[in-house]
Protein backbone atom coordinates (compact mmCIF):
# COMPACT_ATOMS: atom_id res chain seq x y z
CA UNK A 1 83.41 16.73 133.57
CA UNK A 2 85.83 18.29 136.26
CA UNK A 3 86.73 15.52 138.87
CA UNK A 4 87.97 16.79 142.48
CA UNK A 5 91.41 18.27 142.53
CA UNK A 6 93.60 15.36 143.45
CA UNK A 7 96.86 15.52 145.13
CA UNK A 8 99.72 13.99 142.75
CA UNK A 9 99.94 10.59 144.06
CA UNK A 10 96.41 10.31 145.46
CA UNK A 11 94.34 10.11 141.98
CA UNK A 12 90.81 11.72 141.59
CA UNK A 13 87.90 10.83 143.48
CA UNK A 14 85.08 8.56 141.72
CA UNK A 15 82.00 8.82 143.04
CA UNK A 16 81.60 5.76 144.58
CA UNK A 17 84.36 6.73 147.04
CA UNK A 18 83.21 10.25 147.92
CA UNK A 19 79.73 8.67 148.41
CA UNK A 20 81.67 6.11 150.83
CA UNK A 21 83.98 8.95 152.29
CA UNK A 22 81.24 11.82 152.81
CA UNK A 23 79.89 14.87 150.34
CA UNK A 24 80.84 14.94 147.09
CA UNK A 25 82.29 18.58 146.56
CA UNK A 26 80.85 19.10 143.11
CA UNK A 27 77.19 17.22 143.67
CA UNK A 28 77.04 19.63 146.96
CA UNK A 29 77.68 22.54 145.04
CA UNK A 30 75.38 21.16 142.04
CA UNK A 31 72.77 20.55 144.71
CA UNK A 32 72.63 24.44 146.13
CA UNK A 33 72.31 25.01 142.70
CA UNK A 34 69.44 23.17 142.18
CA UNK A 35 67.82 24.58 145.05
CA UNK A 36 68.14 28.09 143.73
CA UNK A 37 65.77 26.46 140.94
CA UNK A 38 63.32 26.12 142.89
CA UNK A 39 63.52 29.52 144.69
CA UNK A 40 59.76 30.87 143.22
CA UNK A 41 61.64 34.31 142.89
CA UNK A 42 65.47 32.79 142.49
CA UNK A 43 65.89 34.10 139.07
CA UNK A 44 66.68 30.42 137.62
CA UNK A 45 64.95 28.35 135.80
CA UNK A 46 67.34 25.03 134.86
CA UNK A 47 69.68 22.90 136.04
CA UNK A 48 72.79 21.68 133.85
CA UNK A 49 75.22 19.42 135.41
CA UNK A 50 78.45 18.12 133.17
CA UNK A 51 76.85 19.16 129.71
CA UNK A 52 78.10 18.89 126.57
CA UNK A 53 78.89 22.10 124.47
CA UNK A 54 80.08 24.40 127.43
CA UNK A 55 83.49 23.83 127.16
CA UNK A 56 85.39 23.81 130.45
CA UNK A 57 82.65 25.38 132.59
CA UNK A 58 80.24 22.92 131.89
CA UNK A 59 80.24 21.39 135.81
CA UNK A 60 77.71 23.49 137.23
CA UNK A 61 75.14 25.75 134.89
CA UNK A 62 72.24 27.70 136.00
CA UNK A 63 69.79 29.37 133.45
CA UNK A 64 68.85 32.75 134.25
CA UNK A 65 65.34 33.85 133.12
CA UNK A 66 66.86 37.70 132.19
CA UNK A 67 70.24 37.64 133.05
CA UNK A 68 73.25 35.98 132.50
CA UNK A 69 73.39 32.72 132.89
CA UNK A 70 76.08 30.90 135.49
CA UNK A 71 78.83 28.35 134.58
CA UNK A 72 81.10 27.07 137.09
CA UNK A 73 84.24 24.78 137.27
CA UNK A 74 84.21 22.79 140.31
CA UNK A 75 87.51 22.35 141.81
CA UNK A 76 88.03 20.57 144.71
CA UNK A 77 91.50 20.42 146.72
CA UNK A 78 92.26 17.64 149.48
CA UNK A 79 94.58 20.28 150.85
CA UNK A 80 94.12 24.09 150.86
CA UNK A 81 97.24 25.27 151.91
CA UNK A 82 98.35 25.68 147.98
CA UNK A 83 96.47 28.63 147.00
CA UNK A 84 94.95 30.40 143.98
CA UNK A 85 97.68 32.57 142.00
CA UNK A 86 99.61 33.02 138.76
CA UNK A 87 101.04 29.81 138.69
CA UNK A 88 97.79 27.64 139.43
CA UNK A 89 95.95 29.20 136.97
CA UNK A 90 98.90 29.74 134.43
CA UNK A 91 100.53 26.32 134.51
CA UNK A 92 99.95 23.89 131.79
CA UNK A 93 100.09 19.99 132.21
CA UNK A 94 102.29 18.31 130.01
CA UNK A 95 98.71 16.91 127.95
CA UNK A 96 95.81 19.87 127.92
CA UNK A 97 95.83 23.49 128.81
CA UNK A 98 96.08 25.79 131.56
CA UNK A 99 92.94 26.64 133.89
CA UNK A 100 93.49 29.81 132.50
CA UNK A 101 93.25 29.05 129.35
CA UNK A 102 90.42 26.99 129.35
CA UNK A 103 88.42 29.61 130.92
CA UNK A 104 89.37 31.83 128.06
CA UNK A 105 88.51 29.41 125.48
CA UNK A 106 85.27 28.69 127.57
CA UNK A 107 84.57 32.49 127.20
CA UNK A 108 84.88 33.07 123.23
CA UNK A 109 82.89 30.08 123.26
CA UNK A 110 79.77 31.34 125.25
CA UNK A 111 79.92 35.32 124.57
CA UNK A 112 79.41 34.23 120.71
CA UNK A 113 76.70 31.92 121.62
CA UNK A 114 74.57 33.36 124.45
CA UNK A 115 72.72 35.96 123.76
CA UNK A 116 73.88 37.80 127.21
CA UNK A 117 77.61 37.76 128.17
CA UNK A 118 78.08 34.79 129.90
CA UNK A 119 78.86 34.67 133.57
CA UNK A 120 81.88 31.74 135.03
CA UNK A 121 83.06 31.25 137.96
CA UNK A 122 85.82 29.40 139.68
CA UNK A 123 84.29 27.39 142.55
CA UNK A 124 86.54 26.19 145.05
CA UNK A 125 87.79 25.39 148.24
CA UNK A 126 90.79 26.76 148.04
CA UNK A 127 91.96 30.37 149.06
CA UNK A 128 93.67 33.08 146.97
CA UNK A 129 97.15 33.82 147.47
CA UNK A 130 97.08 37.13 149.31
CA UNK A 131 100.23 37.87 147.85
CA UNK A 132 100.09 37.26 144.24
CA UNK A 133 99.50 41.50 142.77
CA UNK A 134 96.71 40.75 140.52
CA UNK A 135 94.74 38.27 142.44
CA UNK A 136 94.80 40.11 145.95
CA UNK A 137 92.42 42.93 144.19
CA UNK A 138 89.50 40.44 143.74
CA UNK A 139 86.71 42.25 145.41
CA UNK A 140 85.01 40.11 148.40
CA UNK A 141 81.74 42.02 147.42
CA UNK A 142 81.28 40.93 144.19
CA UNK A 143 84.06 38.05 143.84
CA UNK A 144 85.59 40.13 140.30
CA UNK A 145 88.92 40.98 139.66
CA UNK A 146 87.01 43.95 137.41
CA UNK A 147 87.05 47.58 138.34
CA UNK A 148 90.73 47.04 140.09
CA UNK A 149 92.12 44.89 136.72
CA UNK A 150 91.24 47.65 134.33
CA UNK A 151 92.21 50.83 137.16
CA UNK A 152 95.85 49.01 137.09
CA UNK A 153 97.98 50.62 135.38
CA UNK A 154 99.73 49.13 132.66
CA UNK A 155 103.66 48.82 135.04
CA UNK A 156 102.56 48.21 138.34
CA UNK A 157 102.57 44.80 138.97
CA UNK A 158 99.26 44.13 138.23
CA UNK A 159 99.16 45.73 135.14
CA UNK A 160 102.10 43.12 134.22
CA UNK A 161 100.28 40.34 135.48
CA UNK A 162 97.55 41.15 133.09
CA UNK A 163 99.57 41.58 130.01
CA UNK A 164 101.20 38.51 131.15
CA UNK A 165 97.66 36.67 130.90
CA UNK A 166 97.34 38.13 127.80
CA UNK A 167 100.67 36.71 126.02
CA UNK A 168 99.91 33.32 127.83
CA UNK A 169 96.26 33.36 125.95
CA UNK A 170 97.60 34.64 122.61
CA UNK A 171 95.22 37.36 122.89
CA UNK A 172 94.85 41.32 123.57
CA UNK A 173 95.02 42.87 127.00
CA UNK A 174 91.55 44.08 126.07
CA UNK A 175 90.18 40.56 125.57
CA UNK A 176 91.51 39.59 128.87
CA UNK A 177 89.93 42.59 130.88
CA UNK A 178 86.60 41.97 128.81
CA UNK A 179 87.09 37.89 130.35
CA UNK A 180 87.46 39.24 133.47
CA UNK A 181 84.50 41.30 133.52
CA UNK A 182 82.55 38.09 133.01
CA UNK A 183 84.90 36.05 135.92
CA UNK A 184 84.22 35.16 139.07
CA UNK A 185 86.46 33.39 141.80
CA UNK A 186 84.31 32.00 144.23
CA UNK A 187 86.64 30.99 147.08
CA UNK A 188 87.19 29.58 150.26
CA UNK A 189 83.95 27.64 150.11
CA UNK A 190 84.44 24.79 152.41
CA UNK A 191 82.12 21.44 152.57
CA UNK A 192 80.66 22.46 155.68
CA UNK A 193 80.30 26.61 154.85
CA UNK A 194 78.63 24.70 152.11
CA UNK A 195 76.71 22.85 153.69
CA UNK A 196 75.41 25.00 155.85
CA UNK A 197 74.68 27.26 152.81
CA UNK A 198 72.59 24.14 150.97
CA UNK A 199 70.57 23.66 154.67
CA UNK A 200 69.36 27.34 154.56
CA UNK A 201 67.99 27.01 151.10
CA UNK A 202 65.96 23.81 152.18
CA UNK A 203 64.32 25.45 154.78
CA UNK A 204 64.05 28.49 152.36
CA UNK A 205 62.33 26.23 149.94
CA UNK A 206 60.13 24.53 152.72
CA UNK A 207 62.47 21.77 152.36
CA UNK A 208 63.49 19.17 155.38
CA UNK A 209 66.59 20.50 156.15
CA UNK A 210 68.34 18.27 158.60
CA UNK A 211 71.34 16.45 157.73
CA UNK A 212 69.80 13.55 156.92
CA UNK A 213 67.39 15.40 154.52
CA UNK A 214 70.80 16.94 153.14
CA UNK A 215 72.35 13.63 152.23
CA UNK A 216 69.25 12.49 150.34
CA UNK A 217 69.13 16.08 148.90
CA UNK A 218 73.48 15.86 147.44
CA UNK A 219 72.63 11.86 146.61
CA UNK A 220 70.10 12.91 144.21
CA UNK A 221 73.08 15.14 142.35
CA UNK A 222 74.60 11.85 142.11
CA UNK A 223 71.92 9.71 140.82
CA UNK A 224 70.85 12.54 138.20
CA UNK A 225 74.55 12.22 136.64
CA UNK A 226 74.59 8.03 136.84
CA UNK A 227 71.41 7.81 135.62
CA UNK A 228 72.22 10.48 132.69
CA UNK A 229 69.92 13.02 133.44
CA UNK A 230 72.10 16.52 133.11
CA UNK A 231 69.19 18.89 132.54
CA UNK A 232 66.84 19.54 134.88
CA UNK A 233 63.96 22.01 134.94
CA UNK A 234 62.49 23.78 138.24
CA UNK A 235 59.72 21.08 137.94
CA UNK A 236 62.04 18.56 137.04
CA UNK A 237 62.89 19.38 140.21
CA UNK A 238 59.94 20.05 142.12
CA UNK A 239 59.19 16.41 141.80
CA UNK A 240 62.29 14.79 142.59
CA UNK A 241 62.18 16.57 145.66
CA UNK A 242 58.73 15.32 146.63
CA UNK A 243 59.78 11.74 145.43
CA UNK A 244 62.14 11.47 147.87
CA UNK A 245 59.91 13.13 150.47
CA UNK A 246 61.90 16.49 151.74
CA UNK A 247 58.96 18.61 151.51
CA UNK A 248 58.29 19.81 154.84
CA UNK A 249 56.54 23.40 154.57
CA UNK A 250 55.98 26.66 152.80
CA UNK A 251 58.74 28.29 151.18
CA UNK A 252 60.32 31.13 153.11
CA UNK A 253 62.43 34.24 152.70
CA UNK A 254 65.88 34.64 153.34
CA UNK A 255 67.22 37.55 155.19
CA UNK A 256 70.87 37.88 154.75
CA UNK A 257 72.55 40.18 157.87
CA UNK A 258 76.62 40.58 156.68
CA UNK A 259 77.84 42.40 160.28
CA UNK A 260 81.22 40.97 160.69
CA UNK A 261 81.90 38.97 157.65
CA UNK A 262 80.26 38.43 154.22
CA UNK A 263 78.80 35.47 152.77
CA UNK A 264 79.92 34.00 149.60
CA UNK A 265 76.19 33.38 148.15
CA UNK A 266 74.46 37.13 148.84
CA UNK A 267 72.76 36.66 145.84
CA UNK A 268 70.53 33.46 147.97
CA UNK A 269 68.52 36.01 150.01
CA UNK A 270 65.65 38.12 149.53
CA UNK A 271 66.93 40.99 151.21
CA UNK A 272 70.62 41.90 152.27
CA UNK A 273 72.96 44.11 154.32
CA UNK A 274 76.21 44.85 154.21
CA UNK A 275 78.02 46.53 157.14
CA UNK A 276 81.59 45.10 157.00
CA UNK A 277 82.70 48.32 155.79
CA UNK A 278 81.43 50.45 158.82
CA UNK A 279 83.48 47.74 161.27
CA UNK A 280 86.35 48.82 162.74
CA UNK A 281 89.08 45.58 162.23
CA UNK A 282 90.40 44.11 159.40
CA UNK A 283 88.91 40.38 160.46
CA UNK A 284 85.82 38.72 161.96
CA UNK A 285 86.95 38.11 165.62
CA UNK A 286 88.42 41.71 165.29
CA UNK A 287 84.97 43.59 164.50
CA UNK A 288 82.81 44.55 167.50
CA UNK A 289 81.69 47.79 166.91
CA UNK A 290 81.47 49.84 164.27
CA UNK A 291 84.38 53.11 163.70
CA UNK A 292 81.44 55.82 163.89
CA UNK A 293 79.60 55.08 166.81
CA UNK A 294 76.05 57.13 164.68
CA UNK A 295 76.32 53.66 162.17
CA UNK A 296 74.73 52.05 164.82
CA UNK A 297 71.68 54.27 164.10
CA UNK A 298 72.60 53.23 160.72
CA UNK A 299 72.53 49.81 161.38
CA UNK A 300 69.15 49.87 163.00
CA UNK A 301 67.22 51.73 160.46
CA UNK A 302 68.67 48.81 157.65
CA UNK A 303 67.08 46.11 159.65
CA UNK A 304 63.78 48.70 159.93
CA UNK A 305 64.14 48.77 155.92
CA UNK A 306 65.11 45.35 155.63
CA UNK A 307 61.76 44.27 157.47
CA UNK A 308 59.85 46.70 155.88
CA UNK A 309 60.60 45.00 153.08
CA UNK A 310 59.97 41.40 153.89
CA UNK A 311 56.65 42.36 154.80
CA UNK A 312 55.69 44.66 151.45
CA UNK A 313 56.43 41.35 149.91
CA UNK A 314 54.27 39.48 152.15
CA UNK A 315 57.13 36.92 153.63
CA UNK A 316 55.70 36.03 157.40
CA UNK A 317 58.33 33.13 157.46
CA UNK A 318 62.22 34.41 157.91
CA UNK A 319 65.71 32.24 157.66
CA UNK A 320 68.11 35.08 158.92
CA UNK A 321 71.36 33.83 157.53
CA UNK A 322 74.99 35.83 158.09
CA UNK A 323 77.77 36.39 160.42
CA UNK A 324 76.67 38.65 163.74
CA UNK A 325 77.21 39.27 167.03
CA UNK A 326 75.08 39.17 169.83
CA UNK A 327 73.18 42.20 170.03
CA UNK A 328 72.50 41.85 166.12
CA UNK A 329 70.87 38.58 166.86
CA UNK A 330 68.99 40.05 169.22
CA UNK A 331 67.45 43.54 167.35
CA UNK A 332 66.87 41.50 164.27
CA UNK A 333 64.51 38.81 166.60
CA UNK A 334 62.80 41.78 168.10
CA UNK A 335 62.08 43.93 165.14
CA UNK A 336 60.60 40.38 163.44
CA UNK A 337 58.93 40.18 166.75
CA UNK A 338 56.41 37.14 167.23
CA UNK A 339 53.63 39.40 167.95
CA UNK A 340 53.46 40.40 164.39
CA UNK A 341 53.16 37.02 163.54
CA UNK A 342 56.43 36.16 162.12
CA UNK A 343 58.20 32.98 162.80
CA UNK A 344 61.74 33.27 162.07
CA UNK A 345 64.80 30.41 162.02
CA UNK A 346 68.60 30.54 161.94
CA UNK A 347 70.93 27.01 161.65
CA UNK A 348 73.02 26.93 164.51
CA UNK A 349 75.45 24.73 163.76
CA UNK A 350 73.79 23.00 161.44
CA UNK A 351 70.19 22.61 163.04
CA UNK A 352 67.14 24.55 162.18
CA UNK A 353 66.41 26.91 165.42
CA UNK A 354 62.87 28.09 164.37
CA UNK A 355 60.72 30.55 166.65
CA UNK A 356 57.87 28.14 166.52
CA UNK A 357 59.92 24.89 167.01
CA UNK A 358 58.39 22.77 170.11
CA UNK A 359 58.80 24.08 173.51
CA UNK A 360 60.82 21.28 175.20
CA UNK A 361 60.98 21.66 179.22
CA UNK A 362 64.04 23.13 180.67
CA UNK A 363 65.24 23.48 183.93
CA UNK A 364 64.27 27.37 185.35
CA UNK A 365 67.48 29.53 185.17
CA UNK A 366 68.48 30.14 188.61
CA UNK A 367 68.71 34.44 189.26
CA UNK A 368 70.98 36.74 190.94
CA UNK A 369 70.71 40.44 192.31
CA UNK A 370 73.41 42.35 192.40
CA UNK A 371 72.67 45.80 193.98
CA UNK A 372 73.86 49.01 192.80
CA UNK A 373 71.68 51.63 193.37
CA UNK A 374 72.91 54.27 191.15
CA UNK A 375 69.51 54.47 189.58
CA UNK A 376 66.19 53.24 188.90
CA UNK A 377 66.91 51.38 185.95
CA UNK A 378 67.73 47.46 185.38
CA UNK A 379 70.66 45.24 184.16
CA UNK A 380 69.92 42.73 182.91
CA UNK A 381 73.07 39.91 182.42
CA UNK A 382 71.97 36.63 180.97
CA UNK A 383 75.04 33.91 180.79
CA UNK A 384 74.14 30.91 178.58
CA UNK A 385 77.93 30.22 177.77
CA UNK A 386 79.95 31.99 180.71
CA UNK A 387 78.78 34.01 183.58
CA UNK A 388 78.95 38.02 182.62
CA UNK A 389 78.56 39.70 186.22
CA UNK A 390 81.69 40.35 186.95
CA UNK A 391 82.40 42.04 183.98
CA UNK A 392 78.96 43.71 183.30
CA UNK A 393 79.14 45.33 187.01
CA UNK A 394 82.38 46.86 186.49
CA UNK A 395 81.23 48.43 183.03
CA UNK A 396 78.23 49.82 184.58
CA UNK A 397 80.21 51.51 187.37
CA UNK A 398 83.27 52.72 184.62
CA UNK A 399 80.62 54.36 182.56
CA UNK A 400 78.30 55.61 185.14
CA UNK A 401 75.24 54.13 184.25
CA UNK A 402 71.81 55.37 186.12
CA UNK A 403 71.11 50.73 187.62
CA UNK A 404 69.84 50.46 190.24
CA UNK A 405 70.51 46.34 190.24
CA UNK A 406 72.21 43.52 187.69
CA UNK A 407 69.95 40.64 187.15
CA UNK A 408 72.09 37.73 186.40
CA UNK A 409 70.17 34.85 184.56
CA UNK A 410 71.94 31.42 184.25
CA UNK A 411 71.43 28.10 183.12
CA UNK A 412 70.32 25.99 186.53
CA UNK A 413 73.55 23.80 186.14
CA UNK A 414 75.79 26.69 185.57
CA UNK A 415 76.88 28.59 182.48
CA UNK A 416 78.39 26.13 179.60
CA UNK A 417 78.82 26.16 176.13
CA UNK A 418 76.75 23.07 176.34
CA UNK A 419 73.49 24.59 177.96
CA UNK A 420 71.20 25.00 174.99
CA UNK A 421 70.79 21.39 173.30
CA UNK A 422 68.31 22.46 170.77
CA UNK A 423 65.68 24.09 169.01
CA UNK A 424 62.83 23.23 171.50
CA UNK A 425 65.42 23.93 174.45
CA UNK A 426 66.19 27.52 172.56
CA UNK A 427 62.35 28.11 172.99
CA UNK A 428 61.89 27.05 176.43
CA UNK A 429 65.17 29.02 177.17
CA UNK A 430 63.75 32.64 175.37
CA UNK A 431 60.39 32.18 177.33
CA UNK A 432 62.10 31.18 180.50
CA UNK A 433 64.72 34.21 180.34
CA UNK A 434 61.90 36.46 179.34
CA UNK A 435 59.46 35.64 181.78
CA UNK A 436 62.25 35.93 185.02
CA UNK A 437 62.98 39.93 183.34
CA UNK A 438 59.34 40.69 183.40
CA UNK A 439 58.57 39.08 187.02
CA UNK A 440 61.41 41.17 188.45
CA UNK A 441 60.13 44.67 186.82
CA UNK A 442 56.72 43.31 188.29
CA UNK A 443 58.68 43.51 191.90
CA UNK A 444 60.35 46.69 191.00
CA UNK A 445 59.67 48.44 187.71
CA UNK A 446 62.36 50.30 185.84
CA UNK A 447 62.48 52.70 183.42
CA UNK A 448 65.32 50.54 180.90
CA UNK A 449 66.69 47.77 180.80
CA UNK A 450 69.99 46.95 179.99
CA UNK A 451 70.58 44.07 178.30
CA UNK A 452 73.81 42.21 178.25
CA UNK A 453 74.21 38.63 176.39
CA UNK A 454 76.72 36.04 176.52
CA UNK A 455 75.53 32.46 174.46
CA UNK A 456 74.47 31.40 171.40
CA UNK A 457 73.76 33.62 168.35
CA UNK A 458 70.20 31.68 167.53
CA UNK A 459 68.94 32.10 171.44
CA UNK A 460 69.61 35.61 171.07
CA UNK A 461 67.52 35.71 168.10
CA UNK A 462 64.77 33.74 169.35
CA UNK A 463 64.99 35.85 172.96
CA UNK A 464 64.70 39.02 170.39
CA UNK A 465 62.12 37.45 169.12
CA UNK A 466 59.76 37.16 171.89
CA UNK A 467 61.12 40.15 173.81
CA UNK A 468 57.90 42.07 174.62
CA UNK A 469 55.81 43.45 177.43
CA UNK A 470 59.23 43.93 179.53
CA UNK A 471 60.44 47.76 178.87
CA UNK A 472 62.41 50.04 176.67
CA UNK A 473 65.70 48.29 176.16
CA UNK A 474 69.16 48.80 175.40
CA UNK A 475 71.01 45.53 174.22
CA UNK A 476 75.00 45.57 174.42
CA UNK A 477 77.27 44.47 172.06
CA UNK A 478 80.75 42.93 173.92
CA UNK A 479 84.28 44.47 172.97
CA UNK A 480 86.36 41.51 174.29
CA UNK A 481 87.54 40.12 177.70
CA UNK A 482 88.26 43.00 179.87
CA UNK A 483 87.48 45.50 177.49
CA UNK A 484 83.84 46.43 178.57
CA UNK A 485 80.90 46.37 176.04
CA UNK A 486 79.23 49.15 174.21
CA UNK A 487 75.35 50.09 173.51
CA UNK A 488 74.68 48.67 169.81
CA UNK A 489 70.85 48.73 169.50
CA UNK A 490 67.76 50.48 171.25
CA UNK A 491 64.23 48.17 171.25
CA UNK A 492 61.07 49.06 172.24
CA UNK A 493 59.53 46.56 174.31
């Protein structure tokens, strides 16, 4: 069993104290795994958890039903500012072996066994060292150090890291690029990236998924292991979960959107994109548009696909998971618009924002005009979080647009990051803001609208959502305080 990386002096953590203190790392991690399981289409069909005759990676296994099958090594850190390079995985203990080494040993164990090469994986919270030559090549696509290990050549530094690796495991530098093709360092992964990872496969299963439902979910990881149970099948499963009363609905599809930043599970949803690569900036906060300004067009006809898709497979009920920006939010809602009778939920911040969640009464946003008349078409600014008229006037003026007014729509008390409470409130909120767009092209129709958003990512979905019987819009995707915005996506409405 792999216990929680302890600091020196601190010793590990038993069970009973991470139980007392919070999530477990390991039984978190165990517990997404489980609830890949029970994914009808997931690929898996068992649970391991600390099994015998795994060596080293024997924390977390999935069984694939035609493909390789998963072993992890859990490591949890109580601080992440040590990170993953040569030394951590190279350094031996004065009793035992290197990491290193026990994932090579771990591998000659399980290629000569399995009858597919096996697949492990370093799981932890911890970050690689961005400087270490070998280690800085794993790709954040597909978490390998293999193409870029075996395109090093053999006397830049990261060919000498690997020959290195290969005189610390007594073995060939073949042997350690064929390891490698087989590793995976899955990184980074936080308790509550984590958690918010195990929430979206609850509701993907038609599981509870609030954090109470979570706790129960990760306390059954722990009871499993206490009670000796370390093999568990997808019914095994099935009925643990219904013993403990999570079910809650149909299972659902996952729609993975990676805009700004990419997820550390793709492999969770039914249907992903990728567009990190078409961003211009080399970080999340940095990427607001893409470098060609035709991948927008590129953009839109993925999510086209990508729906497309869900429905060939006959999924009516979406969890859109993935890191986006306003207008994405937005386009995806409206192109799994609630007239085709889709529902469609996203966790903000941990809770379940579903298109069909119960309307709860909110106040009616309170409106203002702002004339232009440069045009006879219609701005529309809607400021959930921070009021955008200011800003959304003077890019309409710097670029020329044909507006004829800005409608600025904001919460009754004023524009807060506190203004949506909830699920229900998100509904009430995407009617509400809806409803004031269409009454005002009942007083004055336009041709467009221009839509410009400032507030949460899952109102923007569920506005998206429900965005018909207004007019042919363009929604705006913002390039950073006093930098103006630019048109991302184009919905017919």
């Amino acid at each position: 069993m792999t216990t929680p990386e302890p600091e020196p002096a601190a010793g590990s953590l038993s069970r009973v104290g991470a139980l007392r203190s919070g999530f477990h790392y390991q039984d978190l991690i165990a517990w997404s795994a489980a609830l890949r399981v029970l994914q009808p289409s997931g690929g898996y069909n068992q649970l391991e958890i600390e099994v015998n005759g795994a060596g080293n990676v024997d924390d977390v296994i999935l069984r694939a039903i035609a493909a390789r099958h998963r072993y992890a090594q859990v490591k949890w850190a109580a601080k992440t500012a040590d990170l993953i390079n040569d030394g951590y995985l190279t350094d031996v203990p004065a009793k035992g072996k290197s990491l290193l080494q026990k994932f090579y040993g771990s591998w000659e164990l399980l290629r000569d066994r399995d009858d597919v090469p096996p697949s492990l994986e370093l799981t932890t919270n911890r970050a690689l060292d961005p400087a270490d030559p070998l280690l800085s090549l794993v790709d954040g696509r597909s978490d390998s150090l293999n193409p870029a290990a075996r395109l090093a050549p053999p006397t830049t530094p990261a060919g000498l890291r690997i020959s290195d690796w290969a005189t610390h495991l007594k073995c060939d530098r073949d042997d350690v690029l064929a390891m490698l093709d087989g590793l995976l360092f899955k990184v980074g992964l936080t308790v509550s990236s984590e958690q918010d990872r195990a929430q979206a496969l609850m509701l993907a299963n038609g599981l509870q998924a609030d954090k109470e439902a979570l706790d129960r979910g990760v306390a059954l990881i722990d009871k499993w292991v206490r009670d000796g149970r370390r093999i568990l099948t997808r019914e095994d499963i099935r009925k643990e979960v219904d013993r403990v009363n999570l079910r809650a609905d149909d299972p659902r599809a996952v729609l993975l959107v990676q805009a700004i930043k990419r997820e550390p599970h793709p492999d969770d949803a039914a249907v992903v994109l990728d567009w990190v690569d078409l961003y211009d900036g080399d970080s999340p906060p940095m990427r607001r548009q893409p470098r060609d300004p035709a991948d927008w067009a590129t953009m839109s006809n993925d999510i086209d696909q990508a729906v497309g898709t869900l429905t060939a497979q006959g999924h009516a009920d979406i969890v859109l998971r993935g890191f986006m920006r306003q207008a994405t939010f937005f386009t995806v809602g409206a192109r799994l618009a609630q007239v085709s009778g889709t529902t469609i939920t996203y966790l903000q911040n941990g809770n379940a924002w579903a298109s069909n969640a119960k309307h709860v009464s909110v106040p009616a946003p309170s409106n203002v005009t702002t004339v232009v008349g440069a045009g006879h078409e219609l701005a529309v600014a809607i400021g959930m979080t921070v009021d955008p008229t200011t800003a959304v006037t003077r890019y309409i003026e710097d670029a020329n647009l044909q507006i004829d007014r800005v409608l600025t729509l904001l919460p009754a008390d004023g524009a807060h990051d506190q203004s949506v409470a909830g699920p229900g409130e998100a509904v009430a909120f995407a009617q509400a803001l809806r409803n004031a767009v269409r009454q005002d092209l009942e007083r004055k129709p336009a041709t467009r609208v221009h839509l410009f958003l400032a507030g949460p990512g899952g109102l923007a979905l569920l506005l998206g959502h429900r965005w018909n019987r207004v007019a042919p819009t363009t929604v705006y995707e913002d390039l950073g305080a006093g930098h103006g915005y630019v048109p991302a996506f184009k919905v017919d409405a």
